[in-house]
Protein backbone atom coordinates (compact mmCIF):
# COMPACT_ATOMS: atom_id res chain seq x y z
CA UNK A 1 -8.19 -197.98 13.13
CA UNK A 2 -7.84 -200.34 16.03
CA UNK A 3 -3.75 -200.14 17.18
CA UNK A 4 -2.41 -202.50 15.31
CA UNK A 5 -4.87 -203.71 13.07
CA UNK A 6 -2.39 -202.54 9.87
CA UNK A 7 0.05 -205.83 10.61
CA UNK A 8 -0.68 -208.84 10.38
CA UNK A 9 1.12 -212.29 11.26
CA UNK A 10 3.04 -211.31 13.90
CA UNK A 11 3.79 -213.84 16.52
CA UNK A 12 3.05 -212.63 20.60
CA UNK A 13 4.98 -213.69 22.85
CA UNK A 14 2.48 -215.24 25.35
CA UNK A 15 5.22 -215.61 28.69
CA UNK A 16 5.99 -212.36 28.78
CA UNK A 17 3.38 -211.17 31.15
CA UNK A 18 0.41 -209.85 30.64
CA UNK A 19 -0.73 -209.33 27.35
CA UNK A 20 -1.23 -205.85 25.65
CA UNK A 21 -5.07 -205.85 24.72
CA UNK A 22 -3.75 -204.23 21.13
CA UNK A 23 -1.34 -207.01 20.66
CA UNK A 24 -3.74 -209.55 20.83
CA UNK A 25 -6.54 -207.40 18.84
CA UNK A 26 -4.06 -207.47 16.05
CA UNK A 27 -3.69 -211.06 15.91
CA UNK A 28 -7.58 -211.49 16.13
CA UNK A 29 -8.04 -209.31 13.45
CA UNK A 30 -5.16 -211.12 11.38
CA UNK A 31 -6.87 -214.67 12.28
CA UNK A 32 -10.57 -213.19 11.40
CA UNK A 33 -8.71 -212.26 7.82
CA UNK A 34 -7.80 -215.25 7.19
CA UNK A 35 -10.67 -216.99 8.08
CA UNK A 36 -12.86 -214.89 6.60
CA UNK A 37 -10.92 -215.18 2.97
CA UNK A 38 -11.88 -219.35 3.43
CA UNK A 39 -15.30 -218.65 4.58
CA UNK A 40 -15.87 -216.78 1.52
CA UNK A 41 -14.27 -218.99 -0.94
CA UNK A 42 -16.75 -221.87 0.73
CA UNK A 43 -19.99 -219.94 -0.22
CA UNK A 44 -20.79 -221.19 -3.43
CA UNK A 45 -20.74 -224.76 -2.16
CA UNK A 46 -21.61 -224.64 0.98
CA UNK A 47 -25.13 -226.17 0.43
CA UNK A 48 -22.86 -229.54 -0.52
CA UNK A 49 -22.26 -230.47 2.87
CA UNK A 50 -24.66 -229.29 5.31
CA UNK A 51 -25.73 -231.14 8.69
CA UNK A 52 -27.72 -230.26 11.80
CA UNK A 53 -27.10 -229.56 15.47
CA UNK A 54 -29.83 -229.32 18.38
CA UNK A 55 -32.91 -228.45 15.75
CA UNK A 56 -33.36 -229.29 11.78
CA UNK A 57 -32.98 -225.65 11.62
CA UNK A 58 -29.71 -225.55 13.55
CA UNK A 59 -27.55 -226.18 10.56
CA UNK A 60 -23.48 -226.27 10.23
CA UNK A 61 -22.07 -226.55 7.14
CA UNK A 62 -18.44 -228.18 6.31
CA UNK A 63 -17.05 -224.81 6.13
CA UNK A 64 -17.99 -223.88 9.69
CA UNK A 65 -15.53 -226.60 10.68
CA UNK A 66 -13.27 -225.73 8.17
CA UNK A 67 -13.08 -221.88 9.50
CA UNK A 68 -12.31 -223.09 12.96
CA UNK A 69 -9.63 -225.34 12.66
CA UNK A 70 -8.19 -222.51 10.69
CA UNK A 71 -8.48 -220.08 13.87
CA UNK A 72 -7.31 -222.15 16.29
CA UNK A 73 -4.60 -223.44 14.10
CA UNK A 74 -3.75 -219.74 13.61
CA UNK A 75 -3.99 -218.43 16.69
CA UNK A 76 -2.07 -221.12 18.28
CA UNK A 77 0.66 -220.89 15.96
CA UNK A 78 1.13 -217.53 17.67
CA UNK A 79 0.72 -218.49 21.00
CA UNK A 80 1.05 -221.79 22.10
CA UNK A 81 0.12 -222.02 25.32
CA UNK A 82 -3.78 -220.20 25.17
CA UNK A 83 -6.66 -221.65 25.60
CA UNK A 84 -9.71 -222.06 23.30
CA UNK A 85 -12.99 -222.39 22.93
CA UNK A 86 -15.03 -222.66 19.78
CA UNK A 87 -18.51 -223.18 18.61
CA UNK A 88 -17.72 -226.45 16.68
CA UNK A 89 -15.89 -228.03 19.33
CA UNK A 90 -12.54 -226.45 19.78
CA UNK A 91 -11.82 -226.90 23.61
CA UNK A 92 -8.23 -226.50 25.25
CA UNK A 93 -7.21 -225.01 28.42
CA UNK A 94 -4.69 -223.16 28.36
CA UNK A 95 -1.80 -222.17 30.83
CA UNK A 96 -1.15 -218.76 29.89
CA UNK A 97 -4.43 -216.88 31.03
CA UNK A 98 -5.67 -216.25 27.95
CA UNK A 99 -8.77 -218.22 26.05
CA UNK A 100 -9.93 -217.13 22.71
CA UNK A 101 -13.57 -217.77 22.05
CA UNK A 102 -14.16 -218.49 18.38
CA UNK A 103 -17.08 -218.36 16.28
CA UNK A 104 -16.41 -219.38 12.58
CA UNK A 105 -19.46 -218.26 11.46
CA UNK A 106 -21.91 -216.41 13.33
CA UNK A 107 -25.14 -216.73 11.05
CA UNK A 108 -24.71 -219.97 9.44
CA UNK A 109 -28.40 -219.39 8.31
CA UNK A 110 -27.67 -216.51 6.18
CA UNK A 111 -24.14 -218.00 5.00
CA UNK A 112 -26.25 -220.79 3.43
CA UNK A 113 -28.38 -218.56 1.78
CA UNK A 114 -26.35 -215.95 0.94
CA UNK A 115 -28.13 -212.99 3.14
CA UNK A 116 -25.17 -210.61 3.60
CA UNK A 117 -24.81 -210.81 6.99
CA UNK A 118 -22.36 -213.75 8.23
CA UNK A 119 -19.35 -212.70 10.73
CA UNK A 120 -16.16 -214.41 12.12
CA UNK A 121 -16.02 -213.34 15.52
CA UNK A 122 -13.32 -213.95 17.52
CA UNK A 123 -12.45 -212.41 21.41
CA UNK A 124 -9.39 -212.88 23.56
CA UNK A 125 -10.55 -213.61 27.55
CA UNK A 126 -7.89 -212.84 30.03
CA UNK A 127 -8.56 -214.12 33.28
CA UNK A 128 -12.10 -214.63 32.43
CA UNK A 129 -12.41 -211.08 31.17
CA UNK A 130 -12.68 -210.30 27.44
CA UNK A 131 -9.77 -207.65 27.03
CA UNK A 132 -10.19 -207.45 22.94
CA UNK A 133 -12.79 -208.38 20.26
CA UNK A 134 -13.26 -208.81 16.38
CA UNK A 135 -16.07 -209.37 14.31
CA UNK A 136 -15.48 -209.38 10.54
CA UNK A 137 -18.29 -209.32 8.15
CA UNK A 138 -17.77 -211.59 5.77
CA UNK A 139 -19.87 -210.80 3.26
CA UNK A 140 -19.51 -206.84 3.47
CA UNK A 141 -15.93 -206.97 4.77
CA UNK A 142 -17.11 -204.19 7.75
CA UNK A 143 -14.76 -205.30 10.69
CA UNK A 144 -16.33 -203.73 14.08
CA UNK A 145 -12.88 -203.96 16.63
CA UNK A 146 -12.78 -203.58 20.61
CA UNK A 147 -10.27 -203.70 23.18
CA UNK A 148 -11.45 -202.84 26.74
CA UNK A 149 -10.93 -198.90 28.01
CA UNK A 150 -9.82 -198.59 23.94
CA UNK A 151 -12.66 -198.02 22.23
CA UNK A 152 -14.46 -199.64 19.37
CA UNK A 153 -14.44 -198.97 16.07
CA UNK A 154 -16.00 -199.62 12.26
CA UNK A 155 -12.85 -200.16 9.08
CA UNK A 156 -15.17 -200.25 6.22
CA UNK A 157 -13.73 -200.73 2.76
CA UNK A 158 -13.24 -197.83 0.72
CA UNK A 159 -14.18 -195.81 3.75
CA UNK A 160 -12.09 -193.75 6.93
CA UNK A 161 -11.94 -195.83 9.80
CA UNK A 162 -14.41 -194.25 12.44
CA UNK A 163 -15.30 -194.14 16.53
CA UNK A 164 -18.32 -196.33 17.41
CA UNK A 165 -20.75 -194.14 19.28
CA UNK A 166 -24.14 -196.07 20.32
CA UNK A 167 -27.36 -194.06 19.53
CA UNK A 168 -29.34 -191.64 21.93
CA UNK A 169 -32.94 -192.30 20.88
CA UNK A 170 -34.87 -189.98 22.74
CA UNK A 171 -37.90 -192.41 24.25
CA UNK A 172 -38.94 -196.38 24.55
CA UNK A 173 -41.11 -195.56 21.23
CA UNK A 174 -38.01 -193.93 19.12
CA UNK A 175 -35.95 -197.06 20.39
CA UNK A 176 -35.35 -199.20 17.13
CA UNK A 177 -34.60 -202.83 18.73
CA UNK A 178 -33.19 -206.13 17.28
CA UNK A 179 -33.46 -209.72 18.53
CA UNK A 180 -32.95 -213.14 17.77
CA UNK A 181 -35.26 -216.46 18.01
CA UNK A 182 -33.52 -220.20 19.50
CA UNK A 183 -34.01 -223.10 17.40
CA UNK A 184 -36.65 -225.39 19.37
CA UNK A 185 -40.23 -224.96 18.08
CA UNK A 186 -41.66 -224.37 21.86
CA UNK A 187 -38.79 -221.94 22.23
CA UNK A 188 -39.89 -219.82 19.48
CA UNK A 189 -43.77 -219.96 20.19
CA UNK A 190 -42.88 -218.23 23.30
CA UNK A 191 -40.26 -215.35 21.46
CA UNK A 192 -42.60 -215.15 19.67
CA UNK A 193 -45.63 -214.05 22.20
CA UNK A 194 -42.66 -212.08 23.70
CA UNK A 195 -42.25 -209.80 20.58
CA UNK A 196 -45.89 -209.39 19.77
CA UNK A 197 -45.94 -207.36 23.38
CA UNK A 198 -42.75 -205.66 22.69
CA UNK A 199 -44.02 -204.41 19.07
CA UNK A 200 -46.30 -201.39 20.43
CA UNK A 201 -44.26 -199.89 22.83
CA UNK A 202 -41.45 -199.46 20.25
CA UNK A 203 -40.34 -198.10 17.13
CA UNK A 204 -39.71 -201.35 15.00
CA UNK A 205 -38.44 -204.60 15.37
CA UNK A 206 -35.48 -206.04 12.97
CA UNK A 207 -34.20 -209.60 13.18
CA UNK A 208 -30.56 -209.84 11.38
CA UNK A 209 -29.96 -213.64 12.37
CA UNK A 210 -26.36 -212.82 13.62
CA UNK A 211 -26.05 -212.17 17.44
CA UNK A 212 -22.43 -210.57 16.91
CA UNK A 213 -23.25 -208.20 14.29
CA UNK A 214 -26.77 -207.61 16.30
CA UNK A 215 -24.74 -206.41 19.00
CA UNK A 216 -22.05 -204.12 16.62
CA UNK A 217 -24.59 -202.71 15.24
CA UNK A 218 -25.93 -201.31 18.61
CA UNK A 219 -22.41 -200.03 18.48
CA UNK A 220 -22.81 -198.34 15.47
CA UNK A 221 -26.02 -196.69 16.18
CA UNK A 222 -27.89 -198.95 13.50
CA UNK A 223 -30.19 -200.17 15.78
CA UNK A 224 -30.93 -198.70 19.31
CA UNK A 225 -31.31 -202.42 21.14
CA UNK A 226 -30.83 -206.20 21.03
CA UNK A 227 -32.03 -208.42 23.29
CA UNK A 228 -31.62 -212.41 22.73
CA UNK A 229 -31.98 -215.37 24.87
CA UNK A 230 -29.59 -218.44 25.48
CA UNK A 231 -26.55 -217.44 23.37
CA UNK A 232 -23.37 -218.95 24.29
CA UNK A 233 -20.37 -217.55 24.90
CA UNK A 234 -18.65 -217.63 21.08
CA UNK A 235 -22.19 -215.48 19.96
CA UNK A 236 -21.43 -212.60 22.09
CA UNK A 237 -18.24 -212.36 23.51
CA UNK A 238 -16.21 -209.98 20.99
CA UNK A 239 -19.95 -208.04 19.69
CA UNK A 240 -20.39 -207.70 23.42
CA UNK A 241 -17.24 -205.69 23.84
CA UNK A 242 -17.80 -203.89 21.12
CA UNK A 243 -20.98 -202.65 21.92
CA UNK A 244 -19.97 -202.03 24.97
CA UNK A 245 -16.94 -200.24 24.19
CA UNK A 246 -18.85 -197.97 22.28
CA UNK A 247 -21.09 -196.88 24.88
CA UNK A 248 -24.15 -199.12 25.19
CA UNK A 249 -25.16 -200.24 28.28
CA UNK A 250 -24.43 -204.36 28.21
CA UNK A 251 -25.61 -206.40 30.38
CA UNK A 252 -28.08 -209.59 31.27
CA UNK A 253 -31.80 -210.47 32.42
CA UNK A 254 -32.76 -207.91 35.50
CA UNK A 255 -29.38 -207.08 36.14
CA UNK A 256 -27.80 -210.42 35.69
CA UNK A 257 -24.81 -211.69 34.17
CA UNK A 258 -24.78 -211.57 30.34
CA UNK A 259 -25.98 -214.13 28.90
CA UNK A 260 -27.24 -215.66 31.67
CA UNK A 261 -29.84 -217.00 30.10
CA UNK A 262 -29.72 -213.37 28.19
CA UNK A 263 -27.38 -210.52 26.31
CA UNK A 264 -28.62 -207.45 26.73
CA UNK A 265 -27.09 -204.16 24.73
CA UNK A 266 -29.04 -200.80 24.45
CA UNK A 267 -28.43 -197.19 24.03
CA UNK A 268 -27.79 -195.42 27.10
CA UNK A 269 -30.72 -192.49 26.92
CA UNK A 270 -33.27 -195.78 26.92
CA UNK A 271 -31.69 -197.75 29.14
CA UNK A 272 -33.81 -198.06 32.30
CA UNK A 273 -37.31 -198.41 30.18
CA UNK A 274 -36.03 -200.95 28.12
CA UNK A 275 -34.56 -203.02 30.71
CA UNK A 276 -37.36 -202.82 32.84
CA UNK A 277 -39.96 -203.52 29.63
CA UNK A 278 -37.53 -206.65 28.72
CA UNK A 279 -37.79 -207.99 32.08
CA UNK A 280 -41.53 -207.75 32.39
CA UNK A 281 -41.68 -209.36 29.27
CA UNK A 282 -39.65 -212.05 30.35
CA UNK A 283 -41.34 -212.78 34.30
């Protein structure tokens, strides 16, 4: 188990230097808890109260909003004087160094229609670098954990905790790969085209419709790649980490930053083909 992921609710003191990656795991897991415990209560009704964002598909449902006020009431509570940013418009700067970037419900999609595959993700930034990350299943209750140099790992329930190890497929056409599709019709026409050329050259394609669990479950060796265009930072900040922690290689478009305008997390055996494939793809 990630240190510290056993207590819950205790306060960090956020002046006394710099934080301790596990200390602030811990209260991202105990936040994610919470949150998730609402989130799940809000199911049955959450086709009540349901609006749209940059697309008619882009939905966000009363509970989204709901689960973030939650986290950044929580996470505040413990310390005061972070910064956060959030997916439904939680944005304060902080003075202590720290941001947490908040997703109340990565796969809003699937939350509405009940597809078991909706996360709270949650990471703590330090400095601009994301030191620690949670992402909580909410409908499976698998919790995928990072902190950086620490590790990642999977707490099922009813199950020993266990080491996240990406996969070593062997070639591009082993490499199982997952990947996610924007909102705007013109946007998709040209994913679209995009995964038609990717299909042959390798194994299979999945689409999960969560960007953080995409990306923990390159971690867990579930799939072998994810690639996805213009997430923002509260979709891949804590799976990032965690895939990253367990050994993929993470990164963006030819090299670039992630997410900038892409995330990029594959196993390390396929690597250099896949990166190179993605980016002729993407010229």
């Amino acid at each position: 188990m990630a240190p510290g992921c056993g207590r819950i609710g205790v306060v960090t003191d956020s002046t006394a230097g710099p934080p301790d990656p596990r200390a602030l795991l811990e209260l991202a897991v105990s936040a994610a808890r919470e949150a998730a415990a609402l989130v799940a209560r809000g199911r049955d009704t959450a086709a009540r109260h349901v609006t749209t964002k940059s697309s008619p598909v882009d939905v966000v449902t009363a509970v989204d909003a709901a689960s973030e006020e939650l986290l950044v009431r929580h996470l505040l509570a413990a310390r005061p004087d972070d910064g956060v940013l959030g997916e439904e418009g939680a944005a304060r700067d902080g003075t202590s160094g720290v941001r947490w970037i908040v997703d109340p419900i990565d796969g809003t999609v699937n939350f509405l229609y009940d597809l078991p595959a909706y996360a709270v993700s949650i990471a703590a930034e330090v400095e601009g670098v994301v030191t620690a990350g949670a992402v909580l299943n909410v409908a499976t209750g698998e919790l995928f954990t990072a902190t950086a140099g620490g590790g990642a790992e999977l707490a099922s329930p009813g199950r020993p905790v266990r080491r996240l190890t990406a996969g070593r497929p062997e070639s591009l056409d082993r490499t199982l790969v997952a990947t996610g599709f924007g909102y705007r019709v013109e946007q998709r026409r040209a994913q679209g085209a995009v995964v038609a050329r990717l299909l042959p050259q390798v194994r299979d394609i999945r689409r999960f419709g969560s960007a953080a669990l995409d990306l923990c479950a390159v971690a867990a060796g579930r799939v072998d790649a994810y690639y996805e265009l213009d997430l923002n930072p509260w979709d891949h900040a804590a799976g990032a980490l965690v895939a990253a922690e367990a050994g993929a290689v993470v990164t963006g478009l030819s090299d670039g930053p992630v997410g900038a305008p892409m995330v990029i997390a594959v196993a390390p055996s396929v690597a250099g083909p896949f990166l190179d494939l993605v980016a002729e793809l993407h010229r």
